[in-house]
PDB file of N, CA and C in Angstrom:
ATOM      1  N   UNK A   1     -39.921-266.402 179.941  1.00  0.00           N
ATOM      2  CA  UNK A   1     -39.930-264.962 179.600  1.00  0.00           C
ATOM      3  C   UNK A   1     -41.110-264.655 178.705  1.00  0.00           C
ATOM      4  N   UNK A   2     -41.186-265.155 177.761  1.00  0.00           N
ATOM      5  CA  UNK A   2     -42.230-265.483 176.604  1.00  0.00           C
ATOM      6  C   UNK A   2     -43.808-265.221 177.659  1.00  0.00           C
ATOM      7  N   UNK A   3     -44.023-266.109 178.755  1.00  0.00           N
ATOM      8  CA  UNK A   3     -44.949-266.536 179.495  1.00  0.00           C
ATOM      9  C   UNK A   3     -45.585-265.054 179.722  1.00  0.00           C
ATOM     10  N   UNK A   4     -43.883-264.483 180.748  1.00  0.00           N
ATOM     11  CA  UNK A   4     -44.382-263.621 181.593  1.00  0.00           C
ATOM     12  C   UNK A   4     -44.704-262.150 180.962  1.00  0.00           C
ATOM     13  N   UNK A   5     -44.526-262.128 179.896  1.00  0.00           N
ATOM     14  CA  UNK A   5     -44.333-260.838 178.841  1.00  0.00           C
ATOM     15  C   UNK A   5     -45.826-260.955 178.112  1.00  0.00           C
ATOM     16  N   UNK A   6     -46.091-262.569 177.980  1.00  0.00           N
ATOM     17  CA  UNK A   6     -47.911-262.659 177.608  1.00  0.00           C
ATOM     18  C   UNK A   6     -48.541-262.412 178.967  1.00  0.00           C
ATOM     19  N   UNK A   7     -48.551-262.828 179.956  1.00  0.00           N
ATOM     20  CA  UNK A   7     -49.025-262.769 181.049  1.00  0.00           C
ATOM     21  C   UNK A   7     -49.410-260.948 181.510  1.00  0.00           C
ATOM     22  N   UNK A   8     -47.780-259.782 181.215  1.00  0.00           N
ATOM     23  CA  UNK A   8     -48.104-258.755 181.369  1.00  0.00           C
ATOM     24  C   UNK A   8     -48.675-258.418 180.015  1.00  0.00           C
ATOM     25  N   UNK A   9     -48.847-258.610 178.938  1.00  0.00           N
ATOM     26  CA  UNK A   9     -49.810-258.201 178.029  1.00  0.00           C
ATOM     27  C   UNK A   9     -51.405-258.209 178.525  1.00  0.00           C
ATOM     28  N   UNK A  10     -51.390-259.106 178.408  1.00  0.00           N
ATOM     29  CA  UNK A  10     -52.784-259.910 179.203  1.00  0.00           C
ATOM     30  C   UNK A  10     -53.435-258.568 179.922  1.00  0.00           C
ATOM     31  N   UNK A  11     -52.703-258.566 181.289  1.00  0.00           N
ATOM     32  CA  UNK A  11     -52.857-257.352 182.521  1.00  0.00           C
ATOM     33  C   UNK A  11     -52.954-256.194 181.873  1.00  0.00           C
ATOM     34  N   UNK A  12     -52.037-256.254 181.039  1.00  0.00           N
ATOM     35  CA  UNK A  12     -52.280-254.661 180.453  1.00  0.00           C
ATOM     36  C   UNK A  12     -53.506-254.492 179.552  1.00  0.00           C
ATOM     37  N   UNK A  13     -54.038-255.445 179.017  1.00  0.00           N
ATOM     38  CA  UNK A  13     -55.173-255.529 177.984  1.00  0.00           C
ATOM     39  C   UNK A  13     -56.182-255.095 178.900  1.00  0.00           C
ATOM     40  N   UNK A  14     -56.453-256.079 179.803  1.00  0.00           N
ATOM     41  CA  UNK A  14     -57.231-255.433 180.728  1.00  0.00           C
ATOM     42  C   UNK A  14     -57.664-254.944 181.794  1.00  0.00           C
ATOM     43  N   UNK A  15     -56.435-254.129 181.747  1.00  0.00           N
ATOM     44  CA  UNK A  15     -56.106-252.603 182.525  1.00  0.00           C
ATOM     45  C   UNK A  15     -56.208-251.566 181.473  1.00  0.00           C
ATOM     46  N   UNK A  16     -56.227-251.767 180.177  1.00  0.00           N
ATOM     47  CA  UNK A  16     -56.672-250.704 179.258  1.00  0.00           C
ATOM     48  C   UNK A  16     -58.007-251.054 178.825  1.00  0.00           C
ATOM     49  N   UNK A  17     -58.647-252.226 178.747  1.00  0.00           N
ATOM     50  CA  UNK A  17     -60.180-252.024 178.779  1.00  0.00           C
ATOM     51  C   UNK A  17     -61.067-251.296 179.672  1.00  0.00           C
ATOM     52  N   UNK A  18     -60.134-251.918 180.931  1.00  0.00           N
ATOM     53  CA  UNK A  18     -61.110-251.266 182.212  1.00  0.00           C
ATOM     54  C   UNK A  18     -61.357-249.691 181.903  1.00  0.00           C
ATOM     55  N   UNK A  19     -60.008-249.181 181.836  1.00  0.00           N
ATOM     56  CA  UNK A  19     -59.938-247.578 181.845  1.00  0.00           C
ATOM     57  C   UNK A  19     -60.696-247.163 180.487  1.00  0.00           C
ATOM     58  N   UNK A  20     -60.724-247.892 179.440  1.00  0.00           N
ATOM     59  CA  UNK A  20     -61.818-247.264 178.279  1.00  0.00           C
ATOM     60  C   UNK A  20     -62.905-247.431 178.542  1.00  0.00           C
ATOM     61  N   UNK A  21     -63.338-249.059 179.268  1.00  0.00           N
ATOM     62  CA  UNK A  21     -64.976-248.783 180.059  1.00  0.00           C
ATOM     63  C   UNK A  21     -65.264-247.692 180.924  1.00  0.00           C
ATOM     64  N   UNK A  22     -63.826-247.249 181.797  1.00  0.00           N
ATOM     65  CA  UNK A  22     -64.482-246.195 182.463  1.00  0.00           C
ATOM     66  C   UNK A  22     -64.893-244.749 181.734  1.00  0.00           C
ATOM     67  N   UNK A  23     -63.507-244.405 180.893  1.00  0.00           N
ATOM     68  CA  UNK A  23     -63.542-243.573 180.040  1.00  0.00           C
ATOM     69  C   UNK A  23     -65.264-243.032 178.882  1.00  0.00           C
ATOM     70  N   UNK A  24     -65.748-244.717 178.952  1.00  0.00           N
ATOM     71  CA  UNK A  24     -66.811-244.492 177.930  1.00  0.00           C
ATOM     72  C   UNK A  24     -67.766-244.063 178.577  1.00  0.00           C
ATOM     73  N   UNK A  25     -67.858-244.811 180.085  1.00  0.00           N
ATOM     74  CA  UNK A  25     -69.097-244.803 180.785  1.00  0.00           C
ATOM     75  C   UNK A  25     -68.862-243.255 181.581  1.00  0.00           C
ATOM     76  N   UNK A  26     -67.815-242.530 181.857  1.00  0.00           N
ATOM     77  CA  UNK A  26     -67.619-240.918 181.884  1.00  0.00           C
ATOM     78  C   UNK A  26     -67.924-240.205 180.917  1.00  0.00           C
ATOM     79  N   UNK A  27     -67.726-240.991 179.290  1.00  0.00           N
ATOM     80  CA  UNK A  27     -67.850-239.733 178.419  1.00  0.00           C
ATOM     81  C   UNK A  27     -69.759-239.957 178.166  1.00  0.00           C
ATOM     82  N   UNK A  28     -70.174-241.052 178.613  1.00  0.00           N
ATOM     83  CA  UNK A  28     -72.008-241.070 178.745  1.00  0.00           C
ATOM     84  C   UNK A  28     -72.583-239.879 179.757  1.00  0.00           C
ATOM     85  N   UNK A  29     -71.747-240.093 180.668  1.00  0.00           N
ATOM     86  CA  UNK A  29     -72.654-239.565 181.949  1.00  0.00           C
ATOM     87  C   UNK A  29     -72.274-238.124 181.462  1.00  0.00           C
ATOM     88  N   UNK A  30     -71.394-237.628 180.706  1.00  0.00           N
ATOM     89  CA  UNK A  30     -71.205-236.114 180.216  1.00  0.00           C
ATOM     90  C   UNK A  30     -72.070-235.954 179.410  1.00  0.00           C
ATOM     91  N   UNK A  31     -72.267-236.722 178.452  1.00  0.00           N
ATOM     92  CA  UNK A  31     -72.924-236.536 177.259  1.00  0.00           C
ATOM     93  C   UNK A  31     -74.432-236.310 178.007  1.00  0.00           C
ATOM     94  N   UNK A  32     -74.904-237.203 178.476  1.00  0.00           N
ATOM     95  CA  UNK A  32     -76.097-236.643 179.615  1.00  0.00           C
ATOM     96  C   UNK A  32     -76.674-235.590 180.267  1.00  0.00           C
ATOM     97  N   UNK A  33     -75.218-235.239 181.130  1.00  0.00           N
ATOM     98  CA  UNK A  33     -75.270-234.130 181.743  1.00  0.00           C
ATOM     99  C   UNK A  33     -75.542-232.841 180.843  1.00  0.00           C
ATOM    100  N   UNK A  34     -74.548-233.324 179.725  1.00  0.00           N
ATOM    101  CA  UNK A  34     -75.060-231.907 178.696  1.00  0.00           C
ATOM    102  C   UNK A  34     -76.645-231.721 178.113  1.00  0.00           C
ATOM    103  N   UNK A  35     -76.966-233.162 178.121  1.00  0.00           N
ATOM    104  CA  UNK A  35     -78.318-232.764 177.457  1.00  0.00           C
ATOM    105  C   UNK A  35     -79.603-232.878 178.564  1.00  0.00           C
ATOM    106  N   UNK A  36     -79.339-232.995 179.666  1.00  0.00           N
ATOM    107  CA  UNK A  36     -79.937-232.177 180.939  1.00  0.00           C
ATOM    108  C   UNK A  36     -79.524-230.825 180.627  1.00  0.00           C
ATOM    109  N   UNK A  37     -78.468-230.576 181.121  1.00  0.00           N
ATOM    110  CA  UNK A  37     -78.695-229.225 180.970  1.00  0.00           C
ATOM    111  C   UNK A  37     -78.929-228.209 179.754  1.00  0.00           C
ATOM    112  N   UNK A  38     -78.969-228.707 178.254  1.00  0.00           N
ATOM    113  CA  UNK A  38     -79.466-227.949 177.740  1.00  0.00           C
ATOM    114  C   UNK A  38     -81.140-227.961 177.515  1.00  0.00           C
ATOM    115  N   UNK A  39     -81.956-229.060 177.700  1.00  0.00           N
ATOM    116  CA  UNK A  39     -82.996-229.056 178.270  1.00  0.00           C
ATOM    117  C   UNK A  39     -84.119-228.262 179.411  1.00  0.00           C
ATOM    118  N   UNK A  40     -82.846-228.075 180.125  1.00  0.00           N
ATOM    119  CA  UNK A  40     -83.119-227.039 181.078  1.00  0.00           C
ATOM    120  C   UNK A  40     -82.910-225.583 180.439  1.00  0.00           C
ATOM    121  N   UNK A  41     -82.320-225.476 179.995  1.00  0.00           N
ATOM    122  CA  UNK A  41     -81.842-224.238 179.493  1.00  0.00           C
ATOM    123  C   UNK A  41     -82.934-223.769 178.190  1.00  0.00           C
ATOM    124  N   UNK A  42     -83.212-224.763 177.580  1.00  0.00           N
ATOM    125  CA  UNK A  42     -84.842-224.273 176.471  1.00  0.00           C
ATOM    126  C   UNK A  42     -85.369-224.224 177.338  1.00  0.00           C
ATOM    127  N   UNK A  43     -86.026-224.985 178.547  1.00  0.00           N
ATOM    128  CA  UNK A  43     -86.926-224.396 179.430  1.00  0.00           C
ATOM    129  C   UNK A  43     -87.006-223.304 180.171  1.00  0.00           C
ATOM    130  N   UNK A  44     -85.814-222.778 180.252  1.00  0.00           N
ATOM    131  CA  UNK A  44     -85.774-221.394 180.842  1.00  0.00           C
ATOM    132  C   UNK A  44     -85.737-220.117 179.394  1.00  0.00           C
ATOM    133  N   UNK A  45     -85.668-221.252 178.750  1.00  0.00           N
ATOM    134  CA  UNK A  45     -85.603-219.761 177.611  1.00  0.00           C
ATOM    135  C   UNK A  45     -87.215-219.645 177.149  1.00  0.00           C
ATOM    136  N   UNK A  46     -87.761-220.993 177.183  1.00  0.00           N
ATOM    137  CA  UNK A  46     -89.651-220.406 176.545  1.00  0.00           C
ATOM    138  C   UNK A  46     -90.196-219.635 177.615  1.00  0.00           C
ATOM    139  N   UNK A  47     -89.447-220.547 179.356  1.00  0.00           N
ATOM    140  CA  UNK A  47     -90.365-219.592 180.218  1.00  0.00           C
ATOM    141  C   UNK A  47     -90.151-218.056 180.255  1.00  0.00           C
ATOM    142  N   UNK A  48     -89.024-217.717 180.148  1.00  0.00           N
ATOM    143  CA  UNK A  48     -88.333-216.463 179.715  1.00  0.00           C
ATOM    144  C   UNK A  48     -89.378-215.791 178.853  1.00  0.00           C
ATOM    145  N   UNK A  49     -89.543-216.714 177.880  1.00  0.00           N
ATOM    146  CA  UNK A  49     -90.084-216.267 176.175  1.00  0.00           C
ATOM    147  C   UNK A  49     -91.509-215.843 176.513  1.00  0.00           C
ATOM    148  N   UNK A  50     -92.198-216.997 177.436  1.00  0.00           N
ATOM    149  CA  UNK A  50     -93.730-216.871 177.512  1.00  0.00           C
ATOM    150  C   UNK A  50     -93.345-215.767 178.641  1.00  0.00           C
ATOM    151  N   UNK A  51     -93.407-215.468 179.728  1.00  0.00           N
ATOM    152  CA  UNK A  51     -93.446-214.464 180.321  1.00  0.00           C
ATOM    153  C   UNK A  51     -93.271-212.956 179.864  1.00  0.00           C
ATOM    154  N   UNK A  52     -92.134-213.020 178.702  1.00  0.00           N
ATOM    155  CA  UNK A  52     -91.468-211.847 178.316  1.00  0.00           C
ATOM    156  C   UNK A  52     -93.257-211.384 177.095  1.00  0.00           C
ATOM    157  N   UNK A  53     -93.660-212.477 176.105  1.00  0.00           N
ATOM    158  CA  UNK A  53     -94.747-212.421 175.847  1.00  0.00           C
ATOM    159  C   UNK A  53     -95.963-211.968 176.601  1.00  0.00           C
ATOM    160  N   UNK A  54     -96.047-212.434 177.767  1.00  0.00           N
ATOM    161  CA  UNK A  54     -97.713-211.985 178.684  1.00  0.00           C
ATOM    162  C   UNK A  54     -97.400-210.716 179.064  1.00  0.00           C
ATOM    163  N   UNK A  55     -96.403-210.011 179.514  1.00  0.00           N
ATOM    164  CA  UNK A  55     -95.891-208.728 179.803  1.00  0.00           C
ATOM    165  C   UNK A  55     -95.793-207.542 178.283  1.00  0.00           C
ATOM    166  N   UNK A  56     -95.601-208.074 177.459  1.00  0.00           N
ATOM    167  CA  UNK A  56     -96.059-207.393 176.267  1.00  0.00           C
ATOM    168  C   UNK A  56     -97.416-207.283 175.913  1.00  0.00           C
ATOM    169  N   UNK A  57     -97.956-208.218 176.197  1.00  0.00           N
ATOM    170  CA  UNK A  57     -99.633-208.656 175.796  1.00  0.00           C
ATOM    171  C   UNK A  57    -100.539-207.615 176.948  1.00  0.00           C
ATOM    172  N   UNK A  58    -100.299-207.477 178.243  1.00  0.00           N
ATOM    173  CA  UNK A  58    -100.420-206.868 179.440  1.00  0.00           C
ATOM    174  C   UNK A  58     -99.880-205.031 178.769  1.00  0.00           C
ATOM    175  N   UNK A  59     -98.913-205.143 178.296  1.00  0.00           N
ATOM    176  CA  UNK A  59     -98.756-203.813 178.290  1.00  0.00           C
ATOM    177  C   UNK A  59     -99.234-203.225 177.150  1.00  0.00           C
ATOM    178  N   UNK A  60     -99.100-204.009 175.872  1.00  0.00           N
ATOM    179  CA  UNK A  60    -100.307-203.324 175.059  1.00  0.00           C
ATOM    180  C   UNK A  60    -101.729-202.919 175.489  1.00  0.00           C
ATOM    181  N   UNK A  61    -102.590-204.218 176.710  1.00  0.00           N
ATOM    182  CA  UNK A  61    -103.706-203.691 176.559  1.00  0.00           C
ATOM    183  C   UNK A  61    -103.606-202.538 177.729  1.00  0.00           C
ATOM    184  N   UNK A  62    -102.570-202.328 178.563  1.00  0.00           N
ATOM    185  CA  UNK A  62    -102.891-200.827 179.096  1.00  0.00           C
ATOM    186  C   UNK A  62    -102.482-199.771 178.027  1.00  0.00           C
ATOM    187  N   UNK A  63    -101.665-199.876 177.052  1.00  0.00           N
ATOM    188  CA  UNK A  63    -101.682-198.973 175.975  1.00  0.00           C
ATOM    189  C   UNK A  63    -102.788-198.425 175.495  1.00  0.00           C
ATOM    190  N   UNK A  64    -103.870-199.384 175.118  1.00  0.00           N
ATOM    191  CA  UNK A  64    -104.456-199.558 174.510  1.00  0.00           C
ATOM    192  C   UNK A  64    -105.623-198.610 175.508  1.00  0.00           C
ATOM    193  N   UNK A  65    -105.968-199.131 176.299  1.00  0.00           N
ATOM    194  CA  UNK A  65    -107.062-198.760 177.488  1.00  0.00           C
ATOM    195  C   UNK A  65    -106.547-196.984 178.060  1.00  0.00           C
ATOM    196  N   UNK A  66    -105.209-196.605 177.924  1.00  0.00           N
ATOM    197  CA  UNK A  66    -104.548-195.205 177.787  1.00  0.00           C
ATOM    198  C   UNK A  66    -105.392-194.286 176.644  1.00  0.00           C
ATOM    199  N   UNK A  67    -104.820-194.955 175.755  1.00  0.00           N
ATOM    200  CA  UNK A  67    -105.741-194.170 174.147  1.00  0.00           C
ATOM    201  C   UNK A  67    -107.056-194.727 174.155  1.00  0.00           C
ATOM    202  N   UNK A  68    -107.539-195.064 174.951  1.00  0.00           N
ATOM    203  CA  UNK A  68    -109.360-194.731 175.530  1.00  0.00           C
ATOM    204  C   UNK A  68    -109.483-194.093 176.060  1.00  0.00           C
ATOM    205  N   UNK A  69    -108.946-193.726 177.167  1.00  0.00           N
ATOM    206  CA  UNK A  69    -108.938-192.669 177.933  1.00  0.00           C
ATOM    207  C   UNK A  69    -108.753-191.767 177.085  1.00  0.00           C
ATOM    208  N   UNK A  70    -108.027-191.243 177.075  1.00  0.00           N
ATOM    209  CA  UNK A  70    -107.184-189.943 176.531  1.00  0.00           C
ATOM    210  C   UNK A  70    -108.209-189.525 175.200  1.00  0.00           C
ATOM    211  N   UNK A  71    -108.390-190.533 174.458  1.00  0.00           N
ATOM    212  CA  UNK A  71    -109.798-189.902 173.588  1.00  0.00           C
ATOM    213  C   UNK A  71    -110.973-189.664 174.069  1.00  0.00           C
ATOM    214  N   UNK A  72    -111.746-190.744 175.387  1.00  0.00           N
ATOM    215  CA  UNK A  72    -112.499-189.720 175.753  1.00  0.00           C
ATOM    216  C   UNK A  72    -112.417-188.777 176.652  1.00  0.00           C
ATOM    217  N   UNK A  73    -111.125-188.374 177.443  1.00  0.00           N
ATOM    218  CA  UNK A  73    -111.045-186.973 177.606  1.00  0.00           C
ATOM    219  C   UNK A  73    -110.843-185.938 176.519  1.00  0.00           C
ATOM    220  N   UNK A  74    -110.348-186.522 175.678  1.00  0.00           N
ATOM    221  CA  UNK A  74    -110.496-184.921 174.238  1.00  0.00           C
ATOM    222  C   UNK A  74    -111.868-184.773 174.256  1.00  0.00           C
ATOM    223  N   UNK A  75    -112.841-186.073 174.067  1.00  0.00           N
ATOM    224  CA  UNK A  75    -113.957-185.654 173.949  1.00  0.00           C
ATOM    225  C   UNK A  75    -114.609-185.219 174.690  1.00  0.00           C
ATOM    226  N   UNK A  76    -114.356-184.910 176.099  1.00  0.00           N
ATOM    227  CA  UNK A  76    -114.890-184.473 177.306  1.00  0.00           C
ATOM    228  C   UNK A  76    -114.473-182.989 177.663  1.00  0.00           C
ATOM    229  N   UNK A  77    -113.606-182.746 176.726  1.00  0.00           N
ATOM    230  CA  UNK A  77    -113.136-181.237 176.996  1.00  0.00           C
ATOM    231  C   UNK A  77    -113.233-180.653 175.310  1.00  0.00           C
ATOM    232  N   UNK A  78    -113.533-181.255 174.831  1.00  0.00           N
ATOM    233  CA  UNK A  78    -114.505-180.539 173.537  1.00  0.00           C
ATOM    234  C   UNK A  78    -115.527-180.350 173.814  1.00  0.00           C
ATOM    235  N   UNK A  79    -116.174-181.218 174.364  1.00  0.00           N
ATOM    236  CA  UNK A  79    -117.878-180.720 175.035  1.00  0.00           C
ATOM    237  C   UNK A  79    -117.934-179.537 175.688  1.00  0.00           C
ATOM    238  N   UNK A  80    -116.870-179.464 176.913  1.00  0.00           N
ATOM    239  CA  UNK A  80    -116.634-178.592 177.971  1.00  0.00           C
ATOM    240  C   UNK A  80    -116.867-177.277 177.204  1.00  0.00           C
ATOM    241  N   UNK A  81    -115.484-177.335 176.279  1.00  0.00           N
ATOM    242  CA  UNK A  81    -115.852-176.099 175.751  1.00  0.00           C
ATOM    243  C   UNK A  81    -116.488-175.528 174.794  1.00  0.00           C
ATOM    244  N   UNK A  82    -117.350-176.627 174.017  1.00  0.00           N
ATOM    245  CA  UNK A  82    -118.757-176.048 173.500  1.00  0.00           C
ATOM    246  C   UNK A  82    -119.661-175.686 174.594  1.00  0.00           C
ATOM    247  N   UNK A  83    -119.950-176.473 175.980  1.00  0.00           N
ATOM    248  CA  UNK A  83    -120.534-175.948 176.570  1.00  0.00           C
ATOM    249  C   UNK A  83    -120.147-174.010 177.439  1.00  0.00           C
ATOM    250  N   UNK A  84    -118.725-174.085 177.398  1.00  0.00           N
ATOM    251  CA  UNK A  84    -118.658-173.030 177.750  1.00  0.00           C
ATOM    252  C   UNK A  84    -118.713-171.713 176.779  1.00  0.00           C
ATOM    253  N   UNK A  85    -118.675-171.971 175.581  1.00  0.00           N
ATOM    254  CA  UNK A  85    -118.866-170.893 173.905  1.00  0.00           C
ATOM    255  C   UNK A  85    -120.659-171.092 174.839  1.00  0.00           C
ATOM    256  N   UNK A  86    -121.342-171.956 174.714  1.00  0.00           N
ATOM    257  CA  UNK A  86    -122.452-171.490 174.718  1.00  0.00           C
ATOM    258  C   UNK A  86    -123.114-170.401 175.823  1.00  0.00           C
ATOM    259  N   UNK A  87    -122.513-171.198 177.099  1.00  0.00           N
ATOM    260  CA  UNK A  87    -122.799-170.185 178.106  1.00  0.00           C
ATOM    261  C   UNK A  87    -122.071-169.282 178.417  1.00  0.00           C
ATOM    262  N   UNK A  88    -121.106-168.662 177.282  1.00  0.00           N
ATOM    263  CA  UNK A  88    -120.757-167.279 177.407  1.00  0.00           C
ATOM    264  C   UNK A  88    -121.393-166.392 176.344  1.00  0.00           C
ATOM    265  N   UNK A  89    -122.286-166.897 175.404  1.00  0.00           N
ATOM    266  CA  UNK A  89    -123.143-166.617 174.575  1.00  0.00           C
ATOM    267  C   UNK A  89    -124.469-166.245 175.347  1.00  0.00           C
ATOM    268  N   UNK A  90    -125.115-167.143 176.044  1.00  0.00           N
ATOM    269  CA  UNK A  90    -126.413-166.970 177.071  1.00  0.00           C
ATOM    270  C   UNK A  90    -126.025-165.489 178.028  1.00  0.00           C
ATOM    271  N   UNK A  91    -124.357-165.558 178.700  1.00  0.00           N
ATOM    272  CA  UNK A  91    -124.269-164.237 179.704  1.00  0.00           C
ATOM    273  C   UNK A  91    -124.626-163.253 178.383  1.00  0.00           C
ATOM    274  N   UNK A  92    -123.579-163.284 177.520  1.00  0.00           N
ATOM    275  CA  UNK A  92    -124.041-162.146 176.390  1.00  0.00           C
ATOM    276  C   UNK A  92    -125.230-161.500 176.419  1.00  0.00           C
ATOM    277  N   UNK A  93    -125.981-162.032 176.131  1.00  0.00           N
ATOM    278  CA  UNK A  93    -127.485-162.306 175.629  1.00  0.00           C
ATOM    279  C   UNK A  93    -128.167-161.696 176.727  1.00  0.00           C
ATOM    280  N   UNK A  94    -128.016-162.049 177.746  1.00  0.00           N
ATOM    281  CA  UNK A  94    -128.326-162.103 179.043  1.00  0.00           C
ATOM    282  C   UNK A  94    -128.116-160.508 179.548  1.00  0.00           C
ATOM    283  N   UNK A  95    -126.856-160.230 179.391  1.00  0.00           N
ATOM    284  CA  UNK A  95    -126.205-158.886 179.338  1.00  0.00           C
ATOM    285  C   UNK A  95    -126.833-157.686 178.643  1.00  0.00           C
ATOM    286  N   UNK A  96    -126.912-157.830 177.359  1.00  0.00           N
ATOM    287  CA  UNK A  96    -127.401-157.437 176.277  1.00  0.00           C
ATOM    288  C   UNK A  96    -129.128-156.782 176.695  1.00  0.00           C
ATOM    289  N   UNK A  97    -129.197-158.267 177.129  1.00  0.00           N
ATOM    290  CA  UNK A  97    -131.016-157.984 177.515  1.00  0.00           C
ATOM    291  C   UNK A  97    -131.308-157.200 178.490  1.00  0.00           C
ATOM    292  N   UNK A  98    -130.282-156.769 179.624  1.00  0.00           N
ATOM    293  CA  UNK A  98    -130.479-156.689 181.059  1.00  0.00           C
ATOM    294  C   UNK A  98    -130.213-155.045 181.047  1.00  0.00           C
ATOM    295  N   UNK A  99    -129.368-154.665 180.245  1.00  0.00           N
ATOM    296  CA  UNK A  99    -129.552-153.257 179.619  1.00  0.00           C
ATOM    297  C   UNK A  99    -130.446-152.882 179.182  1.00  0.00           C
ATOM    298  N   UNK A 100    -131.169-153.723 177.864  1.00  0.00           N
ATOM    299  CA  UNK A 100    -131.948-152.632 177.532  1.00  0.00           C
ATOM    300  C   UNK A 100    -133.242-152.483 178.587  1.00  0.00           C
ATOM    301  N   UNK A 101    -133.235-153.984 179.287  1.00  0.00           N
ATOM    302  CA  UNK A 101    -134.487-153.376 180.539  1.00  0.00           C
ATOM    303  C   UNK A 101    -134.002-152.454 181.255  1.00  0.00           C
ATOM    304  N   UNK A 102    -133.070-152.405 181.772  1.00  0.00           N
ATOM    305  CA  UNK A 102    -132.845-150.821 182.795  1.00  0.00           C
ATOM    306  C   UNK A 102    -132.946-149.677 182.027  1.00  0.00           C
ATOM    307  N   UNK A 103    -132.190-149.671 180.996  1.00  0.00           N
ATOM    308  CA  UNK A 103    -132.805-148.449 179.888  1.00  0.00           C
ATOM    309  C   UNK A 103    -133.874-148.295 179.753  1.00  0.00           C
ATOM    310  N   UNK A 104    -135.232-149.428 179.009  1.00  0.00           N
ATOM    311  CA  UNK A 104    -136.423-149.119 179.113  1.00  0.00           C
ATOM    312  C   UNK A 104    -136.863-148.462 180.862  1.00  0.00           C
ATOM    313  N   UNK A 105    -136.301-148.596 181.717  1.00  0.00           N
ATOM    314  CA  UNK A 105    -136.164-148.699 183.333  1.00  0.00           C
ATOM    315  C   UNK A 105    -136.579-147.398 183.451  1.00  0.00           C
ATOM    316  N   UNK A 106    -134.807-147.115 183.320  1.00  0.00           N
ATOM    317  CA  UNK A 106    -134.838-145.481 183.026  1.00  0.00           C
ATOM    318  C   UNK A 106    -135.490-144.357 182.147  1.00  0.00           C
ATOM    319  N   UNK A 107    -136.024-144.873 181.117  1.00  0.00           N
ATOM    320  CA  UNK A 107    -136.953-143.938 180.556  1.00  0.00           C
ATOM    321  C   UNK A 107    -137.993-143.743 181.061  1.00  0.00           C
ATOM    322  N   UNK A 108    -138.791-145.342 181.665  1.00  0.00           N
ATOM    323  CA  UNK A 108    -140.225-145.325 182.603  1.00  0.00           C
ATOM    324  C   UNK A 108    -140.269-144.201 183.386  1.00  0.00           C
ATOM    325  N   UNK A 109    -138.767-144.424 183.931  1.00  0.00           N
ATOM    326  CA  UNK A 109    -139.274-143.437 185.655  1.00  0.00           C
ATOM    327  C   UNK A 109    -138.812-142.026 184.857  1.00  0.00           C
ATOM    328  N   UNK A 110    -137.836-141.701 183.906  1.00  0.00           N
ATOM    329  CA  UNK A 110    -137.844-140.090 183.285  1.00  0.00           C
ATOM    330  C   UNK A 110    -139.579-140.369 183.432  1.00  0.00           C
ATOM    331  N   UNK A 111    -140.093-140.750 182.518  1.00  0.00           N
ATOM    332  CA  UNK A 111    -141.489-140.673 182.069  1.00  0.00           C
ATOM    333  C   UNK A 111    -142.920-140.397 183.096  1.00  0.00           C
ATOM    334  N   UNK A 112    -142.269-141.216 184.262  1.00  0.00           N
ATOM    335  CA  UNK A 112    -142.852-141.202 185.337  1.00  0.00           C
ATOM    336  C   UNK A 112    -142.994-139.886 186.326  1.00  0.00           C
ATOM    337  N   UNK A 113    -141.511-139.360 186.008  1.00  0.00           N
ATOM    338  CA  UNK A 113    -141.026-138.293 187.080  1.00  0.00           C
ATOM    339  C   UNK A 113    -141.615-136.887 186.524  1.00  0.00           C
ATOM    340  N   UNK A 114    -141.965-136.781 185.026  1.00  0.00           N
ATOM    341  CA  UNK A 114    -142.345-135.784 184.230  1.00  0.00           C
ATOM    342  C   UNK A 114    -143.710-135.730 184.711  1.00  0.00           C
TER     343      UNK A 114
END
């Protein structure tokens, strides 16, 4: 009895090693798996990160290249309309002048007709 009671000890010893070797060599291949996948997972977060970065970097410089524009159109329609103050100054002028020649005009030919 003694024998067979060491004998099933025995079996059971290692029938409970086996299952903790397996147990250990499962809780490795987890432990693994986790640090694959969180590996993967920083890698998707810098590529995330760097992309989310070049798309900011990209959209500042069209920001940027916007407020070039846009200032030199102010400055292109400030010109405009100094140029147009001036050449409604020249019709003036122009106007102004074009009278008094027909007036002088008209006095010639009174002058003429007398």
């Amino acid at each position: 009895q003694l024998h067979l009671t060491t004998s099933e000890k025995n079996e059971l010893t290692r029938s409970l090693e086996m299952v903790q070797n397996q147990l250990q060599e499962k809780e490795s291949e987890i432990k693994r798996e986790i640090s694959e996948y969180k590996d993967k997972l920083l890698q998707a977060e810098k590529e995330h990160q760097d992309a989310l970065t070049e798309a900011n970097r990209k959209h500042e410089l069209e920001i940027e290249a916007c407020h070039e524009k846009i200032s030199s159109l102010e400055h292109f329609i400030s010109s405009q309309k100094l140029e147009i103050e001036h050449l409604k100054s020249n019709k003036e002028q122009l106007n102004n002048s074009l009278k008094e020649a027909n007036q002088a005009l008209g006095e010639l030919l009174k002058t003429k007709v007398r």
